[in-house]
PDB file of N, CA and C in Angstrom:
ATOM      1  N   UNK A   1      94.276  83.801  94.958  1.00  0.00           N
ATOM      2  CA  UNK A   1      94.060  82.559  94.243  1.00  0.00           C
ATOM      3  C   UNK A   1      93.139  81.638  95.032  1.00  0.00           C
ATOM      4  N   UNK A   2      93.254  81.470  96.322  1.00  0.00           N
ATOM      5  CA  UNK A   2      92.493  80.633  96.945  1.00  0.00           C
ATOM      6  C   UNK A   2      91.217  81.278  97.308  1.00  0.00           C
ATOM      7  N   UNK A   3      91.037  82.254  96.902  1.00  0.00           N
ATOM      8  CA  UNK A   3      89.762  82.956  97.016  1.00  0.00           C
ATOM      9  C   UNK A   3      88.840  82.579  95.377  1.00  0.00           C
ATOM     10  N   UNK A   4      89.451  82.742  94.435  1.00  0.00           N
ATOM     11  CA  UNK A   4      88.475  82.275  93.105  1.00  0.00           C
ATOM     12  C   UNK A   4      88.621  80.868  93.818  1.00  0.00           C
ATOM     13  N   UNK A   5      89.341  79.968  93.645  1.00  0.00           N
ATOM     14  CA  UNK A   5      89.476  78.845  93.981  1.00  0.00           C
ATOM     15  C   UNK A   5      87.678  78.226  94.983  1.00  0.00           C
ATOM     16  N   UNK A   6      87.865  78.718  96.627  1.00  0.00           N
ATOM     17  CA  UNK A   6      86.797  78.643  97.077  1.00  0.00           C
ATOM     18  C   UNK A   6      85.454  79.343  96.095  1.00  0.00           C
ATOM     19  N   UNK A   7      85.198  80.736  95.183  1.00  0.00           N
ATOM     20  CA  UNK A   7      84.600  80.541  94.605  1.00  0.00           C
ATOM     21  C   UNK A   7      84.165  79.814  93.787  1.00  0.00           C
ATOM     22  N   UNK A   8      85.037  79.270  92.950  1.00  0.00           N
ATOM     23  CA  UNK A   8      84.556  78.191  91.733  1.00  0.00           C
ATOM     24  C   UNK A   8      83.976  76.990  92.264  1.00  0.00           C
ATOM     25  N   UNK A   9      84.524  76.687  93.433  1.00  0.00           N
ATOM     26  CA  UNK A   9      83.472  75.195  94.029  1.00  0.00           C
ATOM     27  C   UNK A   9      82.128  75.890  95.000  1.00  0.00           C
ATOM     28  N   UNK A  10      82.025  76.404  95.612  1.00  0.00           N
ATOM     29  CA  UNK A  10      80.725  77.088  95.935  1.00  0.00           C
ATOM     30  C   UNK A  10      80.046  77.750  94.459  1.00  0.00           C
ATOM     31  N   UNK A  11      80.223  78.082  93.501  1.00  0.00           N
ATOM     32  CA  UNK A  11      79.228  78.313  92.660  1.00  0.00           C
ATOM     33  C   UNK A  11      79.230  76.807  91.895  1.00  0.00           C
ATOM     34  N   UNK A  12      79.745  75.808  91.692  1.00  0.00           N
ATOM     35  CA  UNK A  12      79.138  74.306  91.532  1.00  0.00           C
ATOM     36  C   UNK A  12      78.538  74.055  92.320  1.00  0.00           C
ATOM     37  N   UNK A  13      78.655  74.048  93.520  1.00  0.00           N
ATOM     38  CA  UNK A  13      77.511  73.176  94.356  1.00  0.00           C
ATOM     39  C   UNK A  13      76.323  74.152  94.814  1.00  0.00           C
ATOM     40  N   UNK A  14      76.641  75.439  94.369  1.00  0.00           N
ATOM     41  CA  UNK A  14      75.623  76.264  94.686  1.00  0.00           C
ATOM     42  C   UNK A  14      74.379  76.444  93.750  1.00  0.00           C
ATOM     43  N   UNK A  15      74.977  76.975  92.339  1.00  0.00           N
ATOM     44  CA  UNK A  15      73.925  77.569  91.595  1.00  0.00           C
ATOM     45  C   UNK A  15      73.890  76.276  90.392  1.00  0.00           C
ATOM     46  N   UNK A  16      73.408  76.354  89.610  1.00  0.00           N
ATOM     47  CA  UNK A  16      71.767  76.743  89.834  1.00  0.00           C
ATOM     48  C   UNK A  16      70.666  76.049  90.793  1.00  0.00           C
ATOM     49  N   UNK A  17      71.307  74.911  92.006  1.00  0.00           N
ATOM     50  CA  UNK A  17      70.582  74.321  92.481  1.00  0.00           C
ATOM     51  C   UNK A  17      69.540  74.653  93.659  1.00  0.00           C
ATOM     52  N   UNK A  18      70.543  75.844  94.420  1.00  0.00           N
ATOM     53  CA  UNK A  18      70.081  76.659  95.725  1.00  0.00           C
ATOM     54  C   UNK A  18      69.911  77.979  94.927  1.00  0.00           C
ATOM     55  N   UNK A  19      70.549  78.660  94.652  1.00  0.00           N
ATOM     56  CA  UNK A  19      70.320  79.883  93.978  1.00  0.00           C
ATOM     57  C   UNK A  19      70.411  79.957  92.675  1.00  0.00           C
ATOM     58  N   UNK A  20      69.465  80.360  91.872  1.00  0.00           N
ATOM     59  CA  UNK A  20      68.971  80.562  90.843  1.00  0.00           C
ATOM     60  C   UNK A  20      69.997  81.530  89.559  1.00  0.00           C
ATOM     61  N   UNK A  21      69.885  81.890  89.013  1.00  0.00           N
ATOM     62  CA  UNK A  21      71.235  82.351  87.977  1.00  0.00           C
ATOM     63  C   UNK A  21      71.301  83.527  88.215  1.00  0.00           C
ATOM     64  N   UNK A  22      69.735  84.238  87.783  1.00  0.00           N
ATOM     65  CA  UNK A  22      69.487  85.630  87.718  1.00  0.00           C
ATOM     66  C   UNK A  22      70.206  86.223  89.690  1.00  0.00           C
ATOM     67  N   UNK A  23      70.143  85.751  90.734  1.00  0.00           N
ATOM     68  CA  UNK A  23      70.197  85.919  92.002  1.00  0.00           C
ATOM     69  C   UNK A  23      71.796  85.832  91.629  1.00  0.00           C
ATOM     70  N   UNK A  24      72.085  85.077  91.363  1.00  0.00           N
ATOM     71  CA  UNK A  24      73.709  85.069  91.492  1.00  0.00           C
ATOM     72  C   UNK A  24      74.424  85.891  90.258  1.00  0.00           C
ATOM     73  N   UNK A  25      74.532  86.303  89.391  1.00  0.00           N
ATOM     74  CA  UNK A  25      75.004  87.339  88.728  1.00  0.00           C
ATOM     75  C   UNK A  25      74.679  88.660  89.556  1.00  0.00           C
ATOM     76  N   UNK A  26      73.097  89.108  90.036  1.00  0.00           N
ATOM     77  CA  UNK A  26      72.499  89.895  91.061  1.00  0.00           C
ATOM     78  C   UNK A  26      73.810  90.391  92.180  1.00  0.00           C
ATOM     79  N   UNK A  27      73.955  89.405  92.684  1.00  0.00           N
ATOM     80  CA  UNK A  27      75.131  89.052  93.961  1.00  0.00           C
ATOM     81  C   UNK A  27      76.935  89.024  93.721  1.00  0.00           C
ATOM     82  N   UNK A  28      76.631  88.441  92.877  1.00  0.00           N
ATOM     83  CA  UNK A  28      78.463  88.753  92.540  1.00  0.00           C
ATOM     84  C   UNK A  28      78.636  89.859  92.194  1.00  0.00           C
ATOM     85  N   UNK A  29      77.626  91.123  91.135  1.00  0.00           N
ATOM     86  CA  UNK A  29      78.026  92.001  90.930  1.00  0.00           C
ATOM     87  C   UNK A  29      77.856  93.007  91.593  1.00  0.00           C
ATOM     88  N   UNK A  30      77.130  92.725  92.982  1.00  0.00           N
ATOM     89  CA  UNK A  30      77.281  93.359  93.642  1.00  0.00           C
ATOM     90  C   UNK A  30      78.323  93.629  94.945  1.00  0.00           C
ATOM     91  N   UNK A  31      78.643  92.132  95.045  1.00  0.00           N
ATOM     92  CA  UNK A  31      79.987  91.863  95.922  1.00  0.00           C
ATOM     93  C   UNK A  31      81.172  92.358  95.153  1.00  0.00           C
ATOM     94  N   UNK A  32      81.174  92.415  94.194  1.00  0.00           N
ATOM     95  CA  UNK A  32      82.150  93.339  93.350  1.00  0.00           C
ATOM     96  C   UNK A  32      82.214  94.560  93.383  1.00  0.00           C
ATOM     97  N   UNK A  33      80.875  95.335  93.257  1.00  0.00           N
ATOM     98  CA  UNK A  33      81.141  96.673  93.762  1.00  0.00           C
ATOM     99  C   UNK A  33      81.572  97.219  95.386  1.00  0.00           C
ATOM    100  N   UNK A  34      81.140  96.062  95.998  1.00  0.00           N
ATOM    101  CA  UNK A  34      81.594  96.016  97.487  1.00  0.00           C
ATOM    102  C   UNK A  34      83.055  95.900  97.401  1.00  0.00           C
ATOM    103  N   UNK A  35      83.508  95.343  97.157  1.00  0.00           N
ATOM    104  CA  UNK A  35      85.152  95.233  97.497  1.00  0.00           C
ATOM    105  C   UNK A  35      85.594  96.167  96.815  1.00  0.00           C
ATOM    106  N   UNK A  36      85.381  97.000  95.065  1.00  0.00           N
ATOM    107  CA  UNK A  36      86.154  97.810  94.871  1.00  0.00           C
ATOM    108  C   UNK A  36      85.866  99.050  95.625  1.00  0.00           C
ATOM    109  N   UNK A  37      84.738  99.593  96.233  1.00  0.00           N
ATOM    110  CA  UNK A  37      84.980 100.651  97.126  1.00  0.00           C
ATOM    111  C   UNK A  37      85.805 100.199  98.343  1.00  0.00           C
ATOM    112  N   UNK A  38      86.132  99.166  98.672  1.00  0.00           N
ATOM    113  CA  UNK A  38      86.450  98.962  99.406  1.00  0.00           C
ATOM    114  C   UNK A  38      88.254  98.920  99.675  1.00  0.00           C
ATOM    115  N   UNK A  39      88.755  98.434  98.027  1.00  0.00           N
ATOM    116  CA  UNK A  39      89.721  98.813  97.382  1.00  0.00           C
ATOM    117  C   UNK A  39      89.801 100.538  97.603  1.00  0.00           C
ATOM    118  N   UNK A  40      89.241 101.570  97.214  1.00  0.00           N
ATOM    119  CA  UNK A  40      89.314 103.055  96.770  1.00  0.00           C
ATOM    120  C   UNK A  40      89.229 103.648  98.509  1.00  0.00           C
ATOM    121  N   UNK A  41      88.716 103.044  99.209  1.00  0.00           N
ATOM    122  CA  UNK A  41      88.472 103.514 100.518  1.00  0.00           C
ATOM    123  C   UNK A  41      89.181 103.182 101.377  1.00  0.00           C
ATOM    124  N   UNK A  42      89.881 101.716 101.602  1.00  0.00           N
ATOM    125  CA  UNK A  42      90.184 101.514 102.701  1.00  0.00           C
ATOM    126  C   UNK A  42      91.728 101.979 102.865  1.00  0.00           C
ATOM    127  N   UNK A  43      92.132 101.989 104.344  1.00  0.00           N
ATOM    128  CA  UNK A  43      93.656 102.546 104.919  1.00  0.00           C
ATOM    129  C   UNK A  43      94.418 102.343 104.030  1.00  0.00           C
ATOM    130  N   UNK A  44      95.716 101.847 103.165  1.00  0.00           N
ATOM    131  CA  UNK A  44      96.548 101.607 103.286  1.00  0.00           C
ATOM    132  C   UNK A  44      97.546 100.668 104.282  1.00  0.00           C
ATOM    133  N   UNK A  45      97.289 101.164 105.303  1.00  0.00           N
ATOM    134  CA  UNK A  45      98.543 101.325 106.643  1.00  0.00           C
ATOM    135  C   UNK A  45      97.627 100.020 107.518  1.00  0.00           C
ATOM    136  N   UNK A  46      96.341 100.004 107.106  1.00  0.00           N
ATOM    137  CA  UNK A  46      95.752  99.134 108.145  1.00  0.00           C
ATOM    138  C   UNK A  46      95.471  97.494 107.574  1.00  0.00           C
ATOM    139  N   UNK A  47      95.956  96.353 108.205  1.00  0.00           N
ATOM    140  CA  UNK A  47      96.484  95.432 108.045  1.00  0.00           C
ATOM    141  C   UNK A  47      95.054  94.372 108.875  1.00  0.00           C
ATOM    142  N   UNK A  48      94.090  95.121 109.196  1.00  0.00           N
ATOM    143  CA  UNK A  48      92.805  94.795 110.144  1.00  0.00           C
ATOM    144  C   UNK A  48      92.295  93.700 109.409  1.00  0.00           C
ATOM    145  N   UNK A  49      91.524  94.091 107.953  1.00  0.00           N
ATOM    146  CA  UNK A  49      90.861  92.906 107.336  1.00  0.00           C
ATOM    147  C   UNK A  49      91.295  91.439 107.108  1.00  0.00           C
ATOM    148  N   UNK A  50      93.167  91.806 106.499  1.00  0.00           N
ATOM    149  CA  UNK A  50      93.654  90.435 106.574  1.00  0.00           C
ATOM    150  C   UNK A  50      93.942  89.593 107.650  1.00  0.00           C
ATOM    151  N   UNK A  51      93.905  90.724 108.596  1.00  0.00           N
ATOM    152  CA  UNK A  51      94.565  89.651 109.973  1.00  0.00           C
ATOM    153  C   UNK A  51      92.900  89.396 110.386  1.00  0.00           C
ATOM    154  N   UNK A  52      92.212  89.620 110.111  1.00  0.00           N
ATOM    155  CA  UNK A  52      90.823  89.006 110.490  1.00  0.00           C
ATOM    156  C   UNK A  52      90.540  88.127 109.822  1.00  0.00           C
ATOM    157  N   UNK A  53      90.668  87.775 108.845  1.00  0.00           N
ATOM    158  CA  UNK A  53      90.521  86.433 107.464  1.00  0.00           C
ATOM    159  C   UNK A  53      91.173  85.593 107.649  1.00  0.00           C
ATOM    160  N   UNK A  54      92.691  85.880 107.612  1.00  0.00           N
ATOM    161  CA  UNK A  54      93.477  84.767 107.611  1.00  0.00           C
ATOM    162  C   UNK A  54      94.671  84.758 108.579  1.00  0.00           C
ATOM    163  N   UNK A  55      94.784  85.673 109.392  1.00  0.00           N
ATOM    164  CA  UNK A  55      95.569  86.161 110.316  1.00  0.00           C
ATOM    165  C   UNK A  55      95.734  84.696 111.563  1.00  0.00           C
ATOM    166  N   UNK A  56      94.606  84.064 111.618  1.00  0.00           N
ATOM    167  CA  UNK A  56      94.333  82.921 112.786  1.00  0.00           C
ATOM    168  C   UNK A  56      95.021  81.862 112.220  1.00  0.00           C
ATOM    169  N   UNK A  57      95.706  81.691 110.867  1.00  0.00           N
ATOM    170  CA  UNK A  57      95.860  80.562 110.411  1.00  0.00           C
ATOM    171  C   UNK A  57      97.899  80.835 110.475  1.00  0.00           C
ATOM    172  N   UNK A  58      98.170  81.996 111.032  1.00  0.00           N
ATOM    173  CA  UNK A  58      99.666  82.554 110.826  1.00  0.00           C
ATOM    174  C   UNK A  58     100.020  83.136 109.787  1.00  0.00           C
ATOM    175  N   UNK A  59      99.165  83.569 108.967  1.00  0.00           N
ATOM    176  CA  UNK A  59      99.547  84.737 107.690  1.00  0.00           C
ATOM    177  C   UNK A  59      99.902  85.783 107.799  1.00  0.00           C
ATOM    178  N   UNK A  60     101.187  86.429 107.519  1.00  0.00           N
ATOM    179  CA  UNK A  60     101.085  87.704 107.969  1.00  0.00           C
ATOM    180  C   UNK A  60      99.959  88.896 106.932  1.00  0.00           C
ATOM    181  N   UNK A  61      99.706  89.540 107.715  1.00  0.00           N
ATOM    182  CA  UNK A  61      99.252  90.716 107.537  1.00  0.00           C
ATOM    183  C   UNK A  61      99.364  91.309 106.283  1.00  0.00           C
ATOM    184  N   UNK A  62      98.648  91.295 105.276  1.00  0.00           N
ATOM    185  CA  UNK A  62      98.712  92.305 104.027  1.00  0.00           C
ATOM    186  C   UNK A  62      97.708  93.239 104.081  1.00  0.00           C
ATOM    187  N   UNK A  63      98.214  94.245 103.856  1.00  0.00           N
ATOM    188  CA  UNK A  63      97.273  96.135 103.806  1.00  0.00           C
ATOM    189  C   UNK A  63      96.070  95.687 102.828  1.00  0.00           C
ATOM    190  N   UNK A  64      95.251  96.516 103.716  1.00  0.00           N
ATOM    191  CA  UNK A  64      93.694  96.179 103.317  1.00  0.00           C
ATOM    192  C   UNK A  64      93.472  96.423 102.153  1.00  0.00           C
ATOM    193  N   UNK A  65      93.366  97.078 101.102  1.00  0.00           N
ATOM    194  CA  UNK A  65      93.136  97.405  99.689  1.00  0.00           C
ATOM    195  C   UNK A  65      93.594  96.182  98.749  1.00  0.00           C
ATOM    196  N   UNK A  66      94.838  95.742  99.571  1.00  0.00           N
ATOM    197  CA  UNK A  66      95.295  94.277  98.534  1.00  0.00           C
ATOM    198  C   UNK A  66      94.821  93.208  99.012  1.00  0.00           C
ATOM    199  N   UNK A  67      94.408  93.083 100.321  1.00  0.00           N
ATOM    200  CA  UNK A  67      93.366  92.726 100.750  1.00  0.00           C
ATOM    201  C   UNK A  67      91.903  92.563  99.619  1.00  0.00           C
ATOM    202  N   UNK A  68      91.090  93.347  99.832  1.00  0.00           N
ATOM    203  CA  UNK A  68      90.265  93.339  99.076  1.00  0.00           C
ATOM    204  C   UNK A  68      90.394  92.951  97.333  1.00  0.00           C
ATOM    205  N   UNK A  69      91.495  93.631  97.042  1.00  0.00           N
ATOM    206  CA  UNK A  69      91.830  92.811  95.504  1.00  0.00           C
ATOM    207  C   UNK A  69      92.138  91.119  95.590  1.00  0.00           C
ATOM    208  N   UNK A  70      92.434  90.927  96.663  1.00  0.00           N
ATOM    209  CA  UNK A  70      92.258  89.171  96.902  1.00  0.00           C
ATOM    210  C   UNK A  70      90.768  88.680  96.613  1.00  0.00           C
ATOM    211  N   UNK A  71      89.796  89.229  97.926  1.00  0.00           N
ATOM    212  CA  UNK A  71      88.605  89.200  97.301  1.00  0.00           C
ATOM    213  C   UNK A  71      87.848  89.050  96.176  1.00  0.00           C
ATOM    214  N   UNK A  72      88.621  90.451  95.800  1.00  0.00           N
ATOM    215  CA  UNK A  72      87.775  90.714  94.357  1.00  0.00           C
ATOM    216  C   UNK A  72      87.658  89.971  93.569  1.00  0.00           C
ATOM    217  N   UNK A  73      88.799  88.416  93.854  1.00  0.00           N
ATOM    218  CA  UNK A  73      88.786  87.141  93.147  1.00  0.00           C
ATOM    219  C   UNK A  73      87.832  86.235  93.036  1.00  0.00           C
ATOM    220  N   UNK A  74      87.129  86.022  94.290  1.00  0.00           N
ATOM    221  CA  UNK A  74      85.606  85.142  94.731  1.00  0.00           C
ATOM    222  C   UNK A  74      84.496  86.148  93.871  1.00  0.00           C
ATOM    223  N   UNK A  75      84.526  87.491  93.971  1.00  0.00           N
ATOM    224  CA  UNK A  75      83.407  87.730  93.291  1.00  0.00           C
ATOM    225  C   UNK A  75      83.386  87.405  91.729  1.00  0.00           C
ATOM    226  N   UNK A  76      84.836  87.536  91.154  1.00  0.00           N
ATOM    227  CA  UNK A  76      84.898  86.980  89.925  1.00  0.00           C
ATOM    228  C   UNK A  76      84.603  85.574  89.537  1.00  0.00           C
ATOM    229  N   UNK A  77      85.299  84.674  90.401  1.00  0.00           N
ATOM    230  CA  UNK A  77      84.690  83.162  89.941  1.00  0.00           C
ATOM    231  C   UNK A  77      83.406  82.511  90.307  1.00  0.00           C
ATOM    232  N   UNK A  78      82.986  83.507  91.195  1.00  0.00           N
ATOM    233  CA  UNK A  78      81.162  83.043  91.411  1.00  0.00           C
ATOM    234  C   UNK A  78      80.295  83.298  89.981  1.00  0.00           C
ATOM    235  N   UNK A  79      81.252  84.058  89.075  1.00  0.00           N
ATOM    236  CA  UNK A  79      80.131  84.668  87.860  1.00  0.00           C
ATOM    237  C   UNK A  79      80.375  83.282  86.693  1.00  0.00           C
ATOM    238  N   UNK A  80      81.576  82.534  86.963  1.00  0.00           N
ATOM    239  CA  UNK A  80      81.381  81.759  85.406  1.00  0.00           C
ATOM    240  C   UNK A  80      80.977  80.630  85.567  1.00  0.00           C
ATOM    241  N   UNK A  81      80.480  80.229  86.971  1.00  0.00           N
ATOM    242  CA  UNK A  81      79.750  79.031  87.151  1.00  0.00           C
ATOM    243  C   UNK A  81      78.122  79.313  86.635  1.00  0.00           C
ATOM    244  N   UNK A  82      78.016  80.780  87.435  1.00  0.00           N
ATOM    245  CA  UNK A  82      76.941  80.998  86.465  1.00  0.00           C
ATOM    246  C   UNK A  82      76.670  81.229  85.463  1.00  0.00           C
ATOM    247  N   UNK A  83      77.666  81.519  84.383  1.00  0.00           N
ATOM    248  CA  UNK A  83      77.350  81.959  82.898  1.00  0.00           C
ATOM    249  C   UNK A  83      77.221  80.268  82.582  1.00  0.00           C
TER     250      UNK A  83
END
């Protein structure tokens, strides 16, 4: 949630002013295909990505694949600022 969240205000203050529309649909759908391989690929068992994100703030540890489906949230709300 706090991942669309930070997306939806970075694509207001972002597009269309710094980056252009066509660039940002370009980019989200590609950060989307990034995280779902990343979803299909990564450990299970390994807890690395989250404790690198949010691990400094006292979060525990969630397995990387659900990890990345967190993600997969920012690439979604970067797209309807631009539509």
């Amino acid at each position: 949630m706090a991942a669309m969240v930070i997306g939806y205000l970075f694509g207001i203050a972002l597009i269309p002013r710094f980056v252009n529309r066509r660039q940002a649909l370009i980019g989200c759908g590609l950060l989307g295909l990034l995280f779902l391989v990343g979803i299909l690929t990564s450990d299970p068992a390994s807890h690395s990505l989250s404790d690198m994100l949010w691990g400094w703030a006292g979060y525990p540890g969630l397995p990387n694949p659900i990890t990345f489906v967190a993600l997969l949230g920012l690439a979604n709300a970067l797209v309807w600022p631009t539509v």
